[in-house]
N, C-alpha and C. Protein backbone atom coordinates (compact mmCIF):
# COMPACT_ATOMS: atom_id res chain seq x y z
N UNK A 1 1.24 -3.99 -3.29
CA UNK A 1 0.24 -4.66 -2.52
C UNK A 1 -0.24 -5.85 -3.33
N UNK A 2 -0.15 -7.04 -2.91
CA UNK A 2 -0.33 -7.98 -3.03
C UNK A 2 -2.26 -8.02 -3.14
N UNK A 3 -2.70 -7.90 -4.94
CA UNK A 3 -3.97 -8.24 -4.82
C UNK A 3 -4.81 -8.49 -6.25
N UNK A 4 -6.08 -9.25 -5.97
CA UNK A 4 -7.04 -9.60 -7.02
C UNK A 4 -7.21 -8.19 -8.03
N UNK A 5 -7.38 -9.04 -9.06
CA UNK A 5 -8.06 -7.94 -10.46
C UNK A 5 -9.20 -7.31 -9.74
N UNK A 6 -9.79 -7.41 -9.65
CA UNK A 6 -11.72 -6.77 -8.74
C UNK A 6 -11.10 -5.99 -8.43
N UNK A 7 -9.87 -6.47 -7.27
CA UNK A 7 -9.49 -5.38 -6.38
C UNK A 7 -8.91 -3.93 -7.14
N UNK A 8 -7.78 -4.21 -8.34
CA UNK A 8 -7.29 -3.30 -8.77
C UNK A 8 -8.67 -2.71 -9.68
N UNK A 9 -9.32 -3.57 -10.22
CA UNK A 9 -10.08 -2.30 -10.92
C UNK A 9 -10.98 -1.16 -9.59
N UNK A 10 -11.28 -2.08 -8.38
CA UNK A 10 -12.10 -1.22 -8.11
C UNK A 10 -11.78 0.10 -7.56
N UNK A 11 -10.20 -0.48 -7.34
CA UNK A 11 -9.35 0.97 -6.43
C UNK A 11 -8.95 1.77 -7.54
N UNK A 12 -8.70 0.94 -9.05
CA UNK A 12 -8.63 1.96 -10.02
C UNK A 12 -9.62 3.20 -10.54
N UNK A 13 -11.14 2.86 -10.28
CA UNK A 13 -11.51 3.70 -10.35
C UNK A 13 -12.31 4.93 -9.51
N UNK A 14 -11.61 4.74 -8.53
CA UNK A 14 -11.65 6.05 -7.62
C UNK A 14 -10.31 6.89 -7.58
N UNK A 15 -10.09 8.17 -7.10
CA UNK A 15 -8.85 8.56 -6.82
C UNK A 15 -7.92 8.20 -5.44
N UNK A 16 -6.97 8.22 -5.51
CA UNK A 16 -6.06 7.70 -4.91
C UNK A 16 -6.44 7.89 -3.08
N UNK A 17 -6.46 9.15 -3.36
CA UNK A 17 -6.91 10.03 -1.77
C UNK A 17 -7.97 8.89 -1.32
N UNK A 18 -8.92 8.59 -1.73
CA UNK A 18 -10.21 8.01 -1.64
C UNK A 18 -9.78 6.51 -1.65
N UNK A 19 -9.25 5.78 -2.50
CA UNK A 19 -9.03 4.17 -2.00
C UNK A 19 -7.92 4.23 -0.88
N UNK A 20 -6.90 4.99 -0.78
CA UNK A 20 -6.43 4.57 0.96
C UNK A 20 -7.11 5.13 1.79
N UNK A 21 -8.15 5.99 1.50
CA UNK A 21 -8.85 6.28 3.16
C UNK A 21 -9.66 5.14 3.47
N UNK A 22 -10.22 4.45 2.03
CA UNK A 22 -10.77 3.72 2.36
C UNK A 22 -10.34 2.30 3.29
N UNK A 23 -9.11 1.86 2.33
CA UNK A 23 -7.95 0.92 2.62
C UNK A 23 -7.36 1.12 4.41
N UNK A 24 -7.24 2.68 5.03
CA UNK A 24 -7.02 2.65 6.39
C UNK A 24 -8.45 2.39 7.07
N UNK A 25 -9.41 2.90 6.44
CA UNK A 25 -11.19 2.39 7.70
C UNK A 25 -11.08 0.96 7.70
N UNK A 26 -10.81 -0.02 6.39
CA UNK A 26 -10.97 -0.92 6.73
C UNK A 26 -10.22 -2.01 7.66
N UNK A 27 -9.10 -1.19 7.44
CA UNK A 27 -7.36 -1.89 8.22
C UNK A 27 -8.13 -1.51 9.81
N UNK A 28 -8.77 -0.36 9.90
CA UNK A 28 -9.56 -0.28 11.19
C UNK A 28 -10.50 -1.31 12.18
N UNK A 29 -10.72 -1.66 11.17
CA UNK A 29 -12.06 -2.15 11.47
C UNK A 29 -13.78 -2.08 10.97
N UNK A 30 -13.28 -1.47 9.80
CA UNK A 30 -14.79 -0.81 8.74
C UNK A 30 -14.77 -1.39 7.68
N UNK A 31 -16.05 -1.41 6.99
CA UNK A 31 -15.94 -2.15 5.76
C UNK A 31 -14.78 -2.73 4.77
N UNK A 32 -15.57 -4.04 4.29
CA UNK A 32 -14.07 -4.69 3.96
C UNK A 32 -14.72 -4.34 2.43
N UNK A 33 -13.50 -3.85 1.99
CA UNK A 33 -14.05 -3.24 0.17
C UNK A 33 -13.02 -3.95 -0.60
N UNK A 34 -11.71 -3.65 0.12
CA UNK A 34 -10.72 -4.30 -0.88
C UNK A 34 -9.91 -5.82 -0.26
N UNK A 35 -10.28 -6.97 -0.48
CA UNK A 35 -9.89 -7.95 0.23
C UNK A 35 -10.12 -8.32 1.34
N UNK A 36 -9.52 -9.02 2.38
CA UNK A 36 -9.80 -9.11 3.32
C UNK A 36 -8.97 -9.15 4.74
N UNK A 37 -7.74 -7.79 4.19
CA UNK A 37 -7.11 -7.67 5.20
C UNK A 37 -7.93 -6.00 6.03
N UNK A 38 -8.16 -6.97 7.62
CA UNK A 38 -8.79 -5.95 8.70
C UNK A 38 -8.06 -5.43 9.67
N UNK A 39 -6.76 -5.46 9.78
CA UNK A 39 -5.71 -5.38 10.84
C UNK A 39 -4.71 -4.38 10.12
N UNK A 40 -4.41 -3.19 10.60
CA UNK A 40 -3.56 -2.00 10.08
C UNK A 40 -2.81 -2.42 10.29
N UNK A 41 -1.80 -3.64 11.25
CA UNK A 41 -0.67 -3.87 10.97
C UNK A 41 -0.40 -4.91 9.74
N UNK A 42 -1.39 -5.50 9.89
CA UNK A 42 -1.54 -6.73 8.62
C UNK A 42 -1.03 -5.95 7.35
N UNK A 43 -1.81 -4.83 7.35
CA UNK A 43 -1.97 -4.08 6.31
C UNK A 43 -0.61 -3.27 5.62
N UNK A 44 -0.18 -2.79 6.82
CA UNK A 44 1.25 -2.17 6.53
C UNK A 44 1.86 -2.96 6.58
N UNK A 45 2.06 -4.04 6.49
CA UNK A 45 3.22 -4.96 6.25
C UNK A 45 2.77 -5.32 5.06
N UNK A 46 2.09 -5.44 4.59
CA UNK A 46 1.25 -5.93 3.24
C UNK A 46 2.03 -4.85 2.18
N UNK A 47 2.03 -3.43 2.23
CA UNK A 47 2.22 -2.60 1.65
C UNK A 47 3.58 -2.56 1.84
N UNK A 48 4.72 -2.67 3.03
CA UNK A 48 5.74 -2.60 2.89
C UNK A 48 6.43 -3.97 1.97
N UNK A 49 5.84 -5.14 2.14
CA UNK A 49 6.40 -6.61 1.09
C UNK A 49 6.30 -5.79 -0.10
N UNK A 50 5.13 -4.60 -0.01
CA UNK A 50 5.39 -4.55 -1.98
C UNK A 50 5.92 -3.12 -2.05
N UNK A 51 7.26 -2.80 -1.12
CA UNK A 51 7.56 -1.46 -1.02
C UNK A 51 6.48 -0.21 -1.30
N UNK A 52 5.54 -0.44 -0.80
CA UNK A 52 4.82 1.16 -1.22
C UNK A 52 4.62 1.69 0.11
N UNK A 53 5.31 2.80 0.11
CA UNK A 53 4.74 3.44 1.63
C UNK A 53 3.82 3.51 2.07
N UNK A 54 3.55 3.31 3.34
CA UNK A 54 2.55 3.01 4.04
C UNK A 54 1.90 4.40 4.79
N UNK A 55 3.07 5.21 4.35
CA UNK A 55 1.93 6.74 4.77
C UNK A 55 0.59 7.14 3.99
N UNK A 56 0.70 6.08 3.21
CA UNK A 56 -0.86 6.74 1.98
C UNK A 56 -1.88 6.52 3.19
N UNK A 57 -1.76 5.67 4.23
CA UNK A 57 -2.90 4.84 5.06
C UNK A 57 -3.13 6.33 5.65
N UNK A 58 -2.24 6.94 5.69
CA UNK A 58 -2.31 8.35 6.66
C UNK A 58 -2.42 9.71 5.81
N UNK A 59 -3.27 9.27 4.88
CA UNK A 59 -3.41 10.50 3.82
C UNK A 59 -2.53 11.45 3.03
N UNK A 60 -1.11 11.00 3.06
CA UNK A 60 -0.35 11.37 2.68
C UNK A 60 0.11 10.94 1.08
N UNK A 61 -0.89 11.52 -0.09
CA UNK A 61 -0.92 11.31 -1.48
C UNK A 61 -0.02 11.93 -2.48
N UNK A 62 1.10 11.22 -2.51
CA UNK A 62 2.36 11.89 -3.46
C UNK A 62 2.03 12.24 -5.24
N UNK A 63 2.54 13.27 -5.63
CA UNK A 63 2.24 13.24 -7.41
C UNK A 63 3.36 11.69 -7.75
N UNK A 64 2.69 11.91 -9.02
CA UNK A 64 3.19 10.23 -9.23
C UNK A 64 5.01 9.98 -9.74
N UNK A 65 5.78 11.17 -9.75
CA UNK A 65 7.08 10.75 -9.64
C UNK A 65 7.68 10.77 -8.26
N UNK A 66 6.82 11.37 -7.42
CA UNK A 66 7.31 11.46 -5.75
C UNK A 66 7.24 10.11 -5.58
N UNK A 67 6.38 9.44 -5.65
CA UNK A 67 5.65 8.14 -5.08
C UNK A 67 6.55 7.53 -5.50
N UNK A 68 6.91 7.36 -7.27
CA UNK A 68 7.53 6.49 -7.71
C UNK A 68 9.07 6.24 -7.24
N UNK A 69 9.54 7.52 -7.09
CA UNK A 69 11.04 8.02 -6.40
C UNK A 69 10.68 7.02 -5.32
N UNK A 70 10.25 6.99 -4.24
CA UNK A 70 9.73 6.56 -2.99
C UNK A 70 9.83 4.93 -3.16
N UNK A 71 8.70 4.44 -3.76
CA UNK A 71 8.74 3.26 -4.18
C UNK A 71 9.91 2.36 -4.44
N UNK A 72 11.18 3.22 -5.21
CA UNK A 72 12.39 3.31 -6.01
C UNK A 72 13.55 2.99 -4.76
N UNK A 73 13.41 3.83 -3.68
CA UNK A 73 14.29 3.71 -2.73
C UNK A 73 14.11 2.55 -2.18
N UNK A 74 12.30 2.49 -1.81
CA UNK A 74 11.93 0.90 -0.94
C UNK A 74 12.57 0.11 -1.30
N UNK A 75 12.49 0.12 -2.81
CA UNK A 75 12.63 -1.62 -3.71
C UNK A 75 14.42 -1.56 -3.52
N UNK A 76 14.81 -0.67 -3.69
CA UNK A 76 16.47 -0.70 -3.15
C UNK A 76 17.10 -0.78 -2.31
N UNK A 77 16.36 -0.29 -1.03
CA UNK A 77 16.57 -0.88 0.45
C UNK A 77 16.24 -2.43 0.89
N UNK A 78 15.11 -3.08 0.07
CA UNK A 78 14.44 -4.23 0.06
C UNK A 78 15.12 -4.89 -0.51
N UNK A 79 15.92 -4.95 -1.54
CA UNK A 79 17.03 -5.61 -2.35
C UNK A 79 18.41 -4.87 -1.37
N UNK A 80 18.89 -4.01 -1.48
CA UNK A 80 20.16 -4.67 -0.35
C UNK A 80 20.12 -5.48 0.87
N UNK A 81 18.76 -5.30 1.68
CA UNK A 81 18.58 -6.03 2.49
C UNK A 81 18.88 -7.38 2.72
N UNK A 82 18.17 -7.88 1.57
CA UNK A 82 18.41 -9.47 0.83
C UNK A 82 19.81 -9.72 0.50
N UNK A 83 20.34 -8.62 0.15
CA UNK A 83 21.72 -9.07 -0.19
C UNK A 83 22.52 -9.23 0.97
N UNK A 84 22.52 -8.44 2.26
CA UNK A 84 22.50 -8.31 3.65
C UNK A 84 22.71 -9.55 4.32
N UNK A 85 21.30 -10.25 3.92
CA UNK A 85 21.40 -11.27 4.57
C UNK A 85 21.61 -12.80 4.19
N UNK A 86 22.08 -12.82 3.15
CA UNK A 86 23.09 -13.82 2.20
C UNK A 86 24.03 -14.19 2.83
């Protein structure tokens, strides 16, 4: 995800569960805490440019080699893609 220092510290210091619930109210339409994307599709596309799954928006919080595995495939599907379309 494409974002400001403020932003990472402030999502750094909550737990994970807790900055994407927050991150989906605001993609809702609820307080803007982290930047200023308000549109859940805005949002998931935001998160897919930086391969991170976009199920976190849906409470779905992986231990951190799941995620990373996850992440791992994106960035490899996201790079053949590119190569795809060469």
């Amino acid at each position: 995800m494409v974002a400001q220092s403020e932003i990472n510290i402030a999502i750094a210091a909550k737990p994970p569960e807790v900055s994407f619930r927050e991150l989906a109210e605001q993609a809702s339409g609820g307080k803007k805490r982290y930047g200023g994307i308000d549109d859940l599709t805005e949002m998931q596309a935001n998160l897919h440019m930086s391969c991170v799954s976009d199920t976190l928006l849906q409470g779905e919080i992986l231990a951190c080699e799941d995620l990373l595995e996850r992440r791992r495939r994106l960035m490899a599907l996201e790079i053949k893609a590119g190569f795809e379309g060469v």
